[in-house]
Protein backbone atom coordinates (compact mmCIF):
# COMPACT_ATOMS: atom_id res chain seq x y z
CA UNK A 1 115.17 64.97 117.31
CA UNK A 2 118.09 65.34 114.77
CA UNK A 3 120.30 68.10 116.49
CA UNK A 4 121.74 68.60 112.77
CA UNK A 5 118.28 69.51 111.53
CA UNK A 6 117.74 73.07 111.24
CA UNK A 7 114.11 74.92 111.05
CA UNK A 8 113.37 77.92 109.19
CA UNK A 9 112.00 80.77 110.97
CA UNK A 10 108.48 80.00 109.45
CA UNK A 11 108.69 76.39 110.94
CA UNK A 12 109.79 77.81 114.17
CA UNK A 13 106.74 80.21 114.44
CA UNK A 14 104.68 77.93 113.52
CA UNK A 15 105.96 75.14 116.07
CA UNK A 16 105.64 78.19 118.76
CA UNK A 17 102.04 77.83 118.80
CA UNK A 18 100.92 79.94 116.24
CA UNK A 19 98.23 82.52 116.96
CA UNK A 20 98.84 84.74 119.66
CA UNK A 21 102.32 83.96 121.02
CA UNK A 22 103.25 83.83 116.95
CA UNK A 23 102.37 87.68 116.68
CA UNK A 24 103.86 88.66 119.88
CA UNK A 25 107.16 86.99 118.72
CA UNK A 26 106.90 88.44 115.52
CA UNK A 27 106.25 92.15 116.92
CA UNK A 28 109.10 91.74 118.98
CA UNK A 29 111.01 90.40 115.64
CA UNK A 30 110.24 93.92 114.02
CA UNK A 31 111.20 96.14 116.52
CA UNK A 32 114.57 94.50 116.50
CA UNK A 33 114.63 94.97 112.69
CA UNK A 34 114.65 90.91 112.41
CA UNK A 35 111.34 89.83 110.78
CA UNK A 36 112.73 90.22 107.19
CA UNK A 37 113.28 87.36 104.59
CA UNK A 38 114.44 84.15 105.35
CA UNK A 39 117.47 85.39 103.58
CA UNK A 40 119.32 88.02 105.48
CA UNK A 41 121.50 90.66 103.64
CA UNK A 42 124.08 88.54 102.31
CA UNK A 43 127.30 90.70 102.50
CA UNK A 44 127.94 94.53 103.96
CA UNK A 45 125.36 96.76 102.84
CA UNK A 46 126.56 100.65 101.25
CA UNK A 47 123.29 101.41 101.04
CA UNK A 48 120.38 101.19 103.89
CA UNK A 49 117.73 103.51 101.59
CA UNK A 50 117.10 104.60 98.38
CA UNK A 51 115.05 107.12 96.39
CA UNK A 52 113.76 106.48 93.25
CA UNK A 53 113.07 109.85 91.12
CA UNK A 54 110.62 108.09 88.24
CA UNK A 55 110.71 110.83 85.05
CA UNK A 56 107.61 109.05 83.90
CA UNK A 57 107.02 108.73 79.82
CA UNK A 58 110.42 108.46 79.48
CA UNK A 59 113.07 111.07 79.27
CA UNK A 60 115.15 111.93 76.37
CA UNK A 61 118.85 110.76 76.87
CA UNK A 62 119.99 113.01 74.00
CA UNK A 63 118.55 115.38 75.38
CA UNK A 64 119.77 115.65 79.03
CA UNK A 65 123.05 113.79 79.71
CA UNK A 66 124.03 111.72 76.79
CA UNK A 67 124.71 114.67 73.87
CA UNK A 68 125.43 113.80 70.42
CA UNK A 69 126.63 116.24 67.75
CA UNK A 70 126.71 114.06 65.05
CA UNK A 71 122.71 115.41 65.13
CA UNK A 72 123.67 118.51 64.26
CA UNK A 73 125.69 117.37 60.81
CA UNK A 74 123.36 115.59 59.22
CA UNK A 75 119.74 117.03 61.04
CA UNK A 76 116.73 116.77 58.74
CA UNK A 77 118.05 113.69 57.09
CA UNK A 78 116.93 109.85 57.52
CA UNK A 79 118.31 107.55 60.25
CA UNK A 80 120.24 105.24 58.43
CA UNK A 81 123.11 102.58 59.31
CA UNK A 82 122.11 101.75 62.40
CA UNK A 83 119.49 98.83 61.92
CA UNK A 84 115.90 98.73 61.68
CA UNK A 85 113.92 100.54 64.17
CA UNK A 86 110.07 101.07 64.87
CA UNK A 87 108.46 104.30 66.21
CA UNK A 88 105.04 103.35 68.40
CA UNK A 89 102.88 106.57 66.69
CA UNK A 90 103.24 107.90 62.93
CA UNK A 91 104.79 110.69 61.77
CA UNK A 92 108.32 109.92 61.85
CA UNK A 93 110.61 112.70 60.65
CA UNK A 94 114.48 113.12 60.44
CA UNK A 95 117.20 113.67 62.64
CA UNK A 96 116.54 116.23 65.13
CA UNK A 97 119.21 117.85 67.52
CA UNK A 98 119.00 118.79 70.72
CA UNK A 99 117.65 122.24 71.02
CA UNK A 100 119.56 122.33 74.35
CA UNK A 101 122.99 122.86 74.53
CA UNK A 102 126.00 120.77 76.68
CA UNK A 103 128.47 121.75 78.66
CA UNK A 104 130.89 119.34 80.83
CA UNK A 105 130.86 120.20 84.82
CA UNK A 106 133.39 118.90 87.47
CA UNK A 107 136.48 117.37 87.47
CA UNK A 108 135.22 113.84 85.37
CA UNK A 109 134.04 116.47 82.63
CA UNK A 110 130.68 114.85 81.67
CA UNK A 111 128.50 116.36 79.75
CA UNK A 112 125.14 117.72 80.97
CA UNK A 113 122.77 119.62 79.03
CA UNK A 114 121.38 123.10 79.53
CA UNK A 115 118.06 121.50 80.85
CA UNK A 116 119.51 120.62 84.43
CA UNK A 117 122.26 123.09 85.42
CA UNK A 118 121.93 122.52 88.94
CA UNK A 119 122.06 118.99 89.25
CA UNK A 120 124.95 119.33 86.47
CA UNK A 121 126.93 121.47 89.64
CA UNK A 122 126.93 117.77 91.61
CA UNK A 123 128.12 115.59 88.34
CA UNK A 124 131.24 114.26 89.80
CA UNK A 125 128.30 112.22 92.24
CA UNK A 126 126.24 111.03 89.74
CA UNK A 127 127.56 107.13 87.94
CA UNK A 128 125.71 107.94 84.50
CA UNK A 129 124.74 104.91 82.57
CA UNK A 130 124.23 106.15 79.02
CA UNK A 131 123.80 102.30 77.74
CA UNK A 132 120.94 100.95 78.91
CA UNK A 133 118.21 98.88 77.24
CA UNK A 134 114.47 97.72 77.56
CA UNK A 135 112.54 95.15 75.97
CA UNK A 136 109.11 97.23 75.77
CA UNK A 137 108.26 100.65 73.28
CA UNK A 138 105.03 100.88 75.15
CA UNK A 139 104.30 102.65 78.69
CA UNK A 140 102.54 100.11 80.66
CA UNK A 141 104.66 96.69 79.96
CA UNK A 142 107.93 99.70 80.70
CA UNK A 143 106.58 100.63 83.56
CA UNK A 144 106.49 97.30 84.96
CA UNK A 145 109.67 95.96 83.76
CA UNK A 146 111.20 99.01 85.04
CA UNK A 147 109.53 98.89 88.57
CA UNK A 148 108.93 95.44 88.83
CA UNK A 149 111.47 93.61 86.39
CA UNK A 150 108.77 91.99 84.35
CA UNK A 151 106.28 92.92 81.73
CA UNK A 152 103.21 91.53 83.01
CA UNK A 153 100.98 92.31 86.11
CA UNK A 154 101.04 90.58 89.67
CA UNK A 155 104.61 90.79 90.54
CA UNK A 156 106.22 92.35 93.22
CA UNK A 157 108.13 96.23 92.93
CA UNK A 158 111.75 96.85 93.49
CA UNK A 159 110.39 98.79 97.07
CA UNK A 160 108.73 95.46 97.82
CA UNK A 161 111.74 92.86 97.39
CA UNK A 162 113.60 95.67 99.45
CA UNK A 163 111.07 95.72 102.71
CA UNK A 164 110.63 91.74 102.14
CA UNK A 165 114.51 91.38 101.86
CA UNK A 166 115.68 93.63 104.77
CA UNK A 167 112.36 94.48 106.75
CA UNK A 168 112.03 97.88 108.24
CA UNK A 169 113.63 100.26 110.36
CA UNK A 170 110.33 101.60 111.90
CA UNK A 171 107.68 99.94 113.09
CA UNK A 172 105.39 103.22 112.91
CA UNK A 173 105.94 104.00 109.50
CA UNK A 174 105.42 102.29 106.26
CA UNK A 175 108.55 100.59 104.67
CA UNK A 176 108.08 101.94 101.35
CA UNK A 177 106.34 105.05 100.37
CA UNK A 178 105.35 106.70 96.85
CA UNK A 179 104.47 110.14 96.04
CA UNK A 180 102.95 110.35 92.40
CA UNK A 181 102.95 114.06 90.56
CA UNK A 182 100.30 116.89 91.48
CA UNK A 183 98.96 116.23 88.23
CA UNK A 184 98.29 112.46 88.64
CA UNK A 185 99.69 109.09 88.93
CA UNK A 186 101.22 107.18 85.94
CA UNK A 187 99.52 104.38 83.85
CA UNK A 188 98.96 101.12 85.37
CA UNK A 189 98.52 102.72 88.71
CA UNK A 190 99.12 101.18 92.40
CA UNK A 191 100.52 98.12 90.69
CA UNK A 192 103.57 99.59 89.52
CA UNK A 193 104.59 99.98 93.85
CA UNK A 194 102.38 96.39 94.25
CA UNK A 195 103.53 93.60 96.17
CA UNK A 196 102.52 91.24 93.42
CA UNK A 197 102.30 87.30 94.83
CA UNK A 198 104.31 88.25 98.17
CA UNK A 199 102.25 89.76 101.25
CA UNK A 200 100.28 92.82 101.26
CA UNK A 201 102.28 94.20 104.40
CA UNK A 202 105.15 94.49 101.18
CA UNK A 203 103.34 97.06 98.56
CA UNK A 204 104.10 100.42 98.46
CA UNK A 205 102.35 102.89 100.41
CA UNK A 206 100.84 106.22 98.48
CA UNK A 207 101.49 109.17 100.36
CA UNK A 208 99.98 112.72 100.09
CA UNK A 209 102.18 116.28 99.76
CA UNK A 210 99.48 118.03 101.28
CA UNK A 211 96.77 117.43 103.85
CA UNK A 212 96.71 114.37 105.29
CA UNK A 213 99.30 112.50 104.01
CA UNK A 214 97.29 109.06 103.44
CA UNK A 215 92.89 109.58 102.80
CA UNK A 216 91.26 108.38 105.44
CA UNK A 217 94.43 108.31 108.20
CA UNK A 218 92.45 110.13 111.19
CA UNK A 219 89.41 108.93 112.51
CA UNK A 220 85.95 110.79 112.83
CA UNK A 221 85.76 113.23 115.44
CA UNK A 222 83.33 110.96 117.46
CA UNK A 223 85.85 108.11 117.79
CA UNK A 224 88.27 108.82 121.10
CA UNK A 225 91.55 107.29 120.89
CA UNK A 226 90.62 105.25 123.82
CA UNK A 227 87.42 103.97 121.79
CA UNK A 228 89.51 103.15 118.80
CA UNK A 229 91.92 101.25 120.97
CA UNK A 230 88.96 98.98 122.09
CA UNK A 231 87.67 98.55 118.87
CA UNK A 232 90.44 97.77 117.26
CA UNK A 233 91.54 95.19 120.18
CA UNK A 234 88.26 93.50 119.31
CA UNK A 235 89.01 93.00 115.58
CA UNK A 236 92.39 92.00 116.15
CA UNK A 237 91.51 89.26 118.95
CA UNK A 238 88.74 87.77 116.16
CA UNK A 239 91.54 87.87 113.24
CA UNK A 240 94.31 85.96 115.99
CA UNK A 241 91.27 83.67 116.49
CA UNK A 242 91.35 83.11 112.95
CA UNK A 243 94.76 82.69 112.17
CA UNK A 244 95.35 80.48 115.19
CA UNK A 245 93.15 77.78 112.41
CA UNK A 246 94.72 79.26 109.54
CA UNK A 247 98.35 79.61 110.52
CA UNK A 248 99.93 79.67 107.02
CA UNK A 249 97.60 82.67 106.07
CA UNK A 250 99.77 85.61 104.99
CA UNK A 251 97.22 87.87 103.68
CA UNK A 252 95.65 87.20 107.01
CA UNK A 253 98.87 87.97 108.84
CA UNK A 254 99.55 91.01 106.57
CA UNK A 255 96.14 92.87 107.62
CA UNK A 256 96.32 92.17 110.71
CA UNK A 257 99.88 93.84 110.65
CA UNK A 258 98.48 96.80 108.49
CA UNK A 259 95.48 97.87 111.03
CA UNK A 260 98.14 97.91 113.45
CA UNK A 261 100.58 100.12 111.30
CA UNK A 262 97.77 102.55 110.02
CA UNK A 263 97.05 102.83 113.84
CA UNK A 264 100.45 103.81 114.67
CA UNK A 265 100.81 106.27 111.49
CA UNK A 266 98.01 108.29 112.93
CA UNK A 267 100.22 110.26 114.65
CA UNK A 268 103.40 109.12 113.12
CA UNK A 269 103.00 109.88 109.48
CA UNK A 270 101.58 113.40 109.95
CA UNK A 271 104.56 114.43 112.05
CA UNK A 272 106.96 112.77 109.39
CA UNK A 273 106.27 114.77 106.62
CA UNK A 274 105.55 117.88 108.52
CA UNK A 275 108.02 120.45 106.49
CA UNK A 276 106.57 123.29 108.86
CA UNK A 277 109.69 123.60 110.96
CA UNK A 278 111.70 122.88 108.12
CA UNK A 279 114.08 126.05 108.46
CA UNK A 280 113.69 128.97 105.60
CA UNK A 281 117.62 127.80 104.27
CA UNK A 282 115.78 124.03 103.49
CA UNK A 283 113.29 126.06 102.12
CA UNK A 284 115.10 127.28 99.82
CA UNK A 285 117.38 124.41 99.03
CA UNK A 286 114.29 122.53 97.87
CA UNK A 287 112.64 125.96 96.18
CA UNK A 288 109.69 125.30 98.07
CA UNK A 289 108.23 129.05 98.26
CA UNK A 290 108.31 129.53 94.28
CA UNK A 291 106.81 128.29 91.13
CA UNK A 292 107.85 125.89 89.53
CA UNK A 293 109.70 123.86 92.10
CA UNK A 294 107.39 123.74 95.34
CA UNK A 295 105.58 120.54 94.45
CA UNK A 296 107.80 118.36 93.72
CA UNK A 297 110.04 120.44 95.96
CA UNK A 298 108.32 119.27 98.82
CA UNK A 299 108.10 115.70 98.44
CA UNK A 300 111.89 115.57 97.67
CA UNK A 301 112.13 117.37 101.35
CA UNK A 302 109.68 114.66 103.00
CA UNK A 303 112.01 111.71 100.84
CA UNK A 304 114.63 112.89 102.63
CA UNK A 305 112.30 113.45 106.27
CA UNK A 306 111.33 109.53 105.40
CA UNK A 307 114.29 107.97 105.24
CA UNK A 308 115.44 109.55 108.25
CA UNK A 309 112.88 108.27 110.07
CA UNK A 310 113.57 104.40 108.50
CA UNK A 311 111.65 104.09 105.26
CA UNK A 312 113.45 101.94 103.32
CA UNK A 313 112.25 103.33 100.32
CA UNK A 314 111.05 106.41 98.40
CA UNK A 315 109.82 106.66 95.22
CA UNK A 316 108.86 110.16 93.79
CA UNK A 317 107.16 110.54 90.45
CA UNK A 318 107.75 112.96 88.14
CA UNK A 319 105.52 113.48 85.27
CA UNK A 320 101.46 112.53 85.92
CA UNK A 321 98.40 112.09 83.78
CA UNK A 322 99.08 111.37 80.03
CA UNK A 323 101.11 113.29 77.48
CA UNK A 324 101.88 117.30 78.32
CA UNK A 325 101.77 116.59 81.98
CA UNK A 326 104.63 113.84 81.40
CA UNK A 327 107.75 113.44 80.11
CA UNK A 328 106.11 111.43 77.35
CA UNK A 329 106.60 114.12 74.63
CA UNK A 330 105.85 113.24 71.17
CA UNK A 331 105.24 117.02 70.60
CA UNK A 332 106.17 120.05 72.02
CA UNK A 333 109.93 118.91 73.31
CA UNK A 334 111.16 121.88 73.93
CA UNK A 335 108.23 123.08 75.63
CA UNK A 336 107.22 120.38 78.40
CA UNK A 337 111.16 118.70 78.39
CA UNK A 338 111.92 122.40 80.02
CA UNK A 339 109.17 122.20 82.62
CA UNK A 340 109.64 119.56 83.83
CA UNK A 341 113.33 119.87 83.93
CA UNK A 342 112.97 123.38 86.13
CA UNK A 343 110.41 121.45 88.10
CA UNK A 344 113.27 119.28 89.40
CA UNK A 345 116.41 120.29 88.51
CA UNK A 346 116.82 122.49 91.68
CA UNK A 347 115.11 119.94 93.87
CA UNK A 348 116.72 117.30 93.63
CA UNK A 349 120.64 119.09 93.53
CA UNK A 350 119.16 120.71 96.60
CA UNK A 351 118.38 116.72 97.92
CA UNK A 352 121.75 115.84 97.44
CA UNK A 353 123.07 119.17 99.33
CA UNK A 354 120.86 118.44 102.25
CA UNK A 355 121.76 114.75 102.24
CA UNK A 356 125.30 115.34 102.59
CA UNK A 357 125.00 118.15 105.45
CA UNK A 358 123.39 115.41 107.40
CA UNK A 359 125.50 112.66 106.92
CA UNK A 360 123.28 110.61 105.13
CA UNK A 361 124.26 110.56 101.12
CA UNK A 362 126.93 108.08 102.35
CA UNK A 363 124.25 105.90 103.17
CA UNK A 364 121.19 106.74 100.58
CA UNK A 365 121.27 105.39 97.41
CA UNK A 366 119.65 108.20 94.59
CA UNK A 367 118.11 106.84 91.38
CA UNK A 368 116.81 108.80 88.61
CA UNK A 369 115.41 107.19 85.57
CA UNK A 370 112.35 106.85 83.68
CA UNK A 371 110.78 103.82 81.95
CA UNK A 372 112.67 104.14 78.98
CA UNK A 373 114.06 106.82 76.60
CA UNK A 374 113.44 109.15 73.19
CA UNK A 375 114.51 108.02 69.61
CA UNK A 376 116.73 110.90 67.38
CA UNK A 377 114.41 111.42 64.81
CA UNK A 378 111.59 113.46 65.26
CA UNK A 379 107.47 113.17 65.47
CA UNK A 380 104.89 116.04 64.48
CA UNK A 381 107.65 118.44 64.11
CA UNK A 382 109.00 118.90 67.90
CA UNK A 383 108.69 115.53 69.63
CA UNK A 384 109.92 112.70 69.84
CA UNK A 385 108.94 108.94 70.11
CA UNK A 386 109.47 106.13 72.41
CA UNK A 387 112.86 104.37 72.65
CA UNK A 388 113.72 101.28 74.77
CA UNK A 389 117.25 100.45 72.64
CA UNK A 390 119.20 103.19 74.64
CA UNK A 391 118.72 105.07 77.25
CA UNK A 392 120.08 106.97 79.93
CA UNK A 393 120.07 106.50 84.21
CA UNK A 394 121.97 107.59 86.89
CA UNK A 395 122.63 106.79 90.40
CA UNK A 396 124.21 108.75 93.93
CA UNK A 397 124.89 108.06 97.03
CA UNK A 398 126.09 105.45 99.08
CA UNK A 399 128.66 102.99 97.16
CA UNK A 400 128.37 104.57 93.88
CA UNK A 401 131.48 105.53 92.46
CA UNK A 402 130.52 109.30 91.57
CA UNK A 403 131.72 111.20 88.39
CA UNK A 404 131.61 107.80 86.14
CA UNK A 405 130.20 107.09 82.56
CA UNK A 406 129.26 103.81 81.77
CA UNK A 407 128.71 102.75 77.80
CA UNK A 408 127.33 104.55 75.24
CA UNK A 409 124.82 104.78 72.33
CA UNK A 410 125.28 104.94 69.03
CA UNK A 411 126.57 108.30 67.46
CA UNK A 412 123.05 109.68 66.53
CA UNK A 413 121.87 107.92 70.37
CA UNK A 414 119.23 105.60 69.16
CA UNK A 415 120.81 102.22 70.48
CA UNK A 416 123.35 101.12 73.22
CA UNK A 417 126.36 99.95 71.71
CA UNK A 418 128.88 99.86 73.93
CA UNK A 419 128.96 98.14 77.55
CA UNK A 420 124.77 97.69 76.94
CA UNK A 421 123.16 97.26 80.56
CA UNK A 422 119.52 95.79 80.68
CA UNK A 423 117.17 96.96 83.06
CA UNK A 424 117.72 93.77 84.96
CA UNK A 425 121.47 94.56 85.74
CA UNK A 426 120.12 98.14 87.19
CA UNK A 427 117.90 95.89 90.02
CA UNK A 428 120.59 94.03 90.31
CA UNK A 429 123.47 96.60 91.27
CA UNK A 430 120.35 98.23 93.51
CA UNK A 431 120.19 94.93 95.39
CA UNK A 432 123.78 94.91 95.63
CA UNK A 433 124.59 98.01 97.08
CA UNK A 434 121.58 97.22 99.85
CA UNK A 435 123.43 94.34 100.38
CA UNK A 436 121.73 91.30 98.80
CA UNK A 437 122.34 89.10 95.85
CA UNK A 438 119.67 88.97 93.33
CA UNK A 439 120.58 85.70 92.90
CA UNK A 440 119.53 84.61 96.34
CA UNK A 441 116.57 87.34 97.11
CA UNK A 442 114.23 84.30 96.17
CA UNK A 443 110.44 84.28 97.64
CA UNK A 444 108.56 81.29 96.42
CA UNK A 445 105.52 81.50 94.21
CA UNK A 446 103.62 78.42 92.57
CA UNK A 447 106.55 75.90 92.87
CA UNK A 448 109.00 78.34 91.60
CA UNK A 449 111.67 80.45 93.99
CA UNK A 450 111.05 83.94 92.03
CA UNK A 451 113.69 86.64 91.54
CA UNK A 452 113.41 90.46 90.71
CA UNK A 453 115.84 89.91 87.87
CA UNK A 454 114.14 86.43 87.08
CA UNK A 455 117.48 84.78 85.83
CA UNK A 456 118.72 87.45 84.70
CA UNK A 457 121.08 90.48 85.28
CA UNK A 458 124.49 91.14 86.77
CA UNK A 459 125.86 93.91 89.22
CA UNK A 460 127.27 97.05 87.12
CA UNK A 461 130.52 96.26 88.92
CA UNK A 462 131.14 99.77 87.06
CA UNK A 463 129.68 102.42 88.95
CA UNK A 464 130.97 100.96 92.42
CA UNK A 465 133.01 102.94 94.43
């Protein structure tokens, strides 16, 4: 044999024997935190987690932290001289301010509105990206782009290219796990955290605030541990049985991984999200005994209990159902913009307080973003419309460079203008700062080597510290 020849690790397994000795070797792979990608991270990782706070329907930027008093001068009157636009329902009006006012925080001065003044007290943390773009007006093509950096179905989420890239820190636990709002999940469902064409062992995992954290974790009463073991020894010894003929069969391999895992989270993902000796000061820095923070209070506390424990990913959903339960606000603005603003305003500051009295902002990357943004004008009187030409994000945590703007809209905050980032740069710099290039994170898929950011995107070299 060719000394100079070199094997992947999928050659290698298979050339092992396959079957049994494969999935020993590749259990022993995962406790070491080695049965990842082909592709290892490519440089020094900042980051080693990240949570994703999704304002589903889409936030308004001129609204919360990109403010524009030009609105004010000329309110009432027709958007003019800055292109064509389209609105995705009727009833366009004029120019409508803000009905919130700004005030700059910290020592970088930006400009947060009235809406969120706690997370305004942390400012000089957050890298605000007031320029961003999408390609879709409409919530379910948004929603994908935005959590899986295309338009259609079937492709894999941000959470999945993570666990796929870097594989996880605990063999017990899921490697990404969603919590969608009290009120209910967004549209498109359990494909926007899907694992697309890779392996099911990739998608997201839904987790519960309450109860049980997954339906269906514990067994019946009349099933012993001891009797479960046996069972599930049997169905595992007919699947390696299996897959010792079909060796190349990842959806195989993933399920066979997955009975294991949901075995292990029996015990595992109860006690993880367990808040109950939580002391009354975390309590309170998450507002958990009081309306109208304990709900998504408490998942922002078991985010941070997660990623503790490993999970490479969280992604929290703000904003369920369809229309007043959302951020989607076509009317009533100033009603439902406020609640859910004081749903997570304190929350979330109180995340990043917690974070750093642990030691762990340093190395947790914080998102915050919704599908896409609001246009200037309003809709039926106090709303207002969809907007994918400008938009705002933000970002925390490990290698951001805090208390940074990046770009800007135009002066009534309909379009980006200046330093214009597409939602494929945003995966990108997230890749990044976990320590991959989205340029190399490939995973193959009918011929093609497929990328999160397609071939697209480039890092916001901006907000890195």
């Amino acid at each position: 044999m060719n000394p100079a020849v070199a094997y992947t690790r999928r050659d290698l397994l298979n050339r092992l024997g396959g079957g049994i000795g494969t999935l020993g070797l590749a259990a022993l792979l995962g406790r070491d935190n080695l049965l990842a990608a082909d592709q290892m991270p490519h440089f020094p990782a900042k980051a080693k987690r990240v949570i994703s706070i999704f304002c589903y329907g889409g936030p308004s930027q001129i609204d919360t932290f990109d403010p524009k008093p030009e609105l004010e001068k000329y309110a009432g009157q027709a958007m003019t001289g800055v292109g064509d636009f389209t609105v995705s329902q009727g009833n366009p009006g004029g120019l409508m301010p803000s009905p919130w006012k700004f005030k700059q925080y910290g020592q970088s001065g930006a400009a947060v509105s009235e809406l969120f003044p706690e997370v305004a007290q942390h400012v000089d943390d957050l890298a605000i990206i007031r320029s961003m773009y999408a390609v879709s007006n409409d919530h379910g093509p948004a929603l994908y782009q935005m959590n899986t950096g295309t338009l259609l179905a079937g492709h894999p989420s941000v959470g999945s290219w993570l666990t796929y890239g870097l594989g996880t820190e605990n063999e017990n636990l899921p490697g990404y796990v969603v919590f969608t709002d009290h009120r209910g999940g967004p549209i498109n469902g359990a494909p926007n955290w899907g694992n697309g064409f890779m392996p099911a062992a990739y998608q997201g995992t839904q987790f519960r605030s309450t109860g049980d954290p997954i339906v269906d974790l514990k067994p019946p009463k009349e099933m012993t541990p001891e009797r479960q073991r046996k069972w599930l020894d049997l169905l595992q010894s007919f699947n390696r049985e299996h897959l010792q003929q079909n060796p190349n069969d990842n959806e195989l391999s993933a399920r066979i991984q997955s009975y294991e895992l949901a075995y292990r989270m029996q015990s595992h993902a109860t006690e993880a999200i367990d808040i109950s000796k939580e002391t009354e000061a975390d309590r309170r820095l998450y507002g958990l005994d009081e309306a109208p923070t304990q709900n998504f209070g408490r998942q922002a506390l078991m985010a941070r209990r997660l990623i503790e424990r490993g999970v490479r990913m969280v992604q929290i959903y703000s904003g369920g159902g369809n229309h007043e339960p959302t951020w989607d606000q076509h009317w009533s603005l100033r009603k439902f913009h406020s609640q859910h603003a004081s749903e997570t305003d304190l929350p979330i500051a109180g995340l990043i307080k917690d974070l750093k009295s642990r030691g762990l902002f340093d190395e947790t990357l914080i998102i915050w973003h919704g599908e896409f943004g609001r246009m200037p004008i309003s809709q039926r009187l106090d709303g207002r419309d969809h907007n994918p030409d400008g938009f705002t994000v933000w970002m925390a945590g490990a290698g951001v460079k805090g208390g940074t703007i990046v770009g800007a809209t135009d002066h009534f905050g309909y379009k980006a203008v200046e330093n214009r980032k597409s939602v494929y740069d945003f995966h990108a710099t997230i890749l990044h700062l976990m320590g991959m290039d989205h340029t190399k994170l490939t995973y193959e898929h009918n011929g093609r080597n497929m990328r999160l950011t397609d071939v697209h995107g480039e890092v916001i070299k901006e907000v890195l510290a």
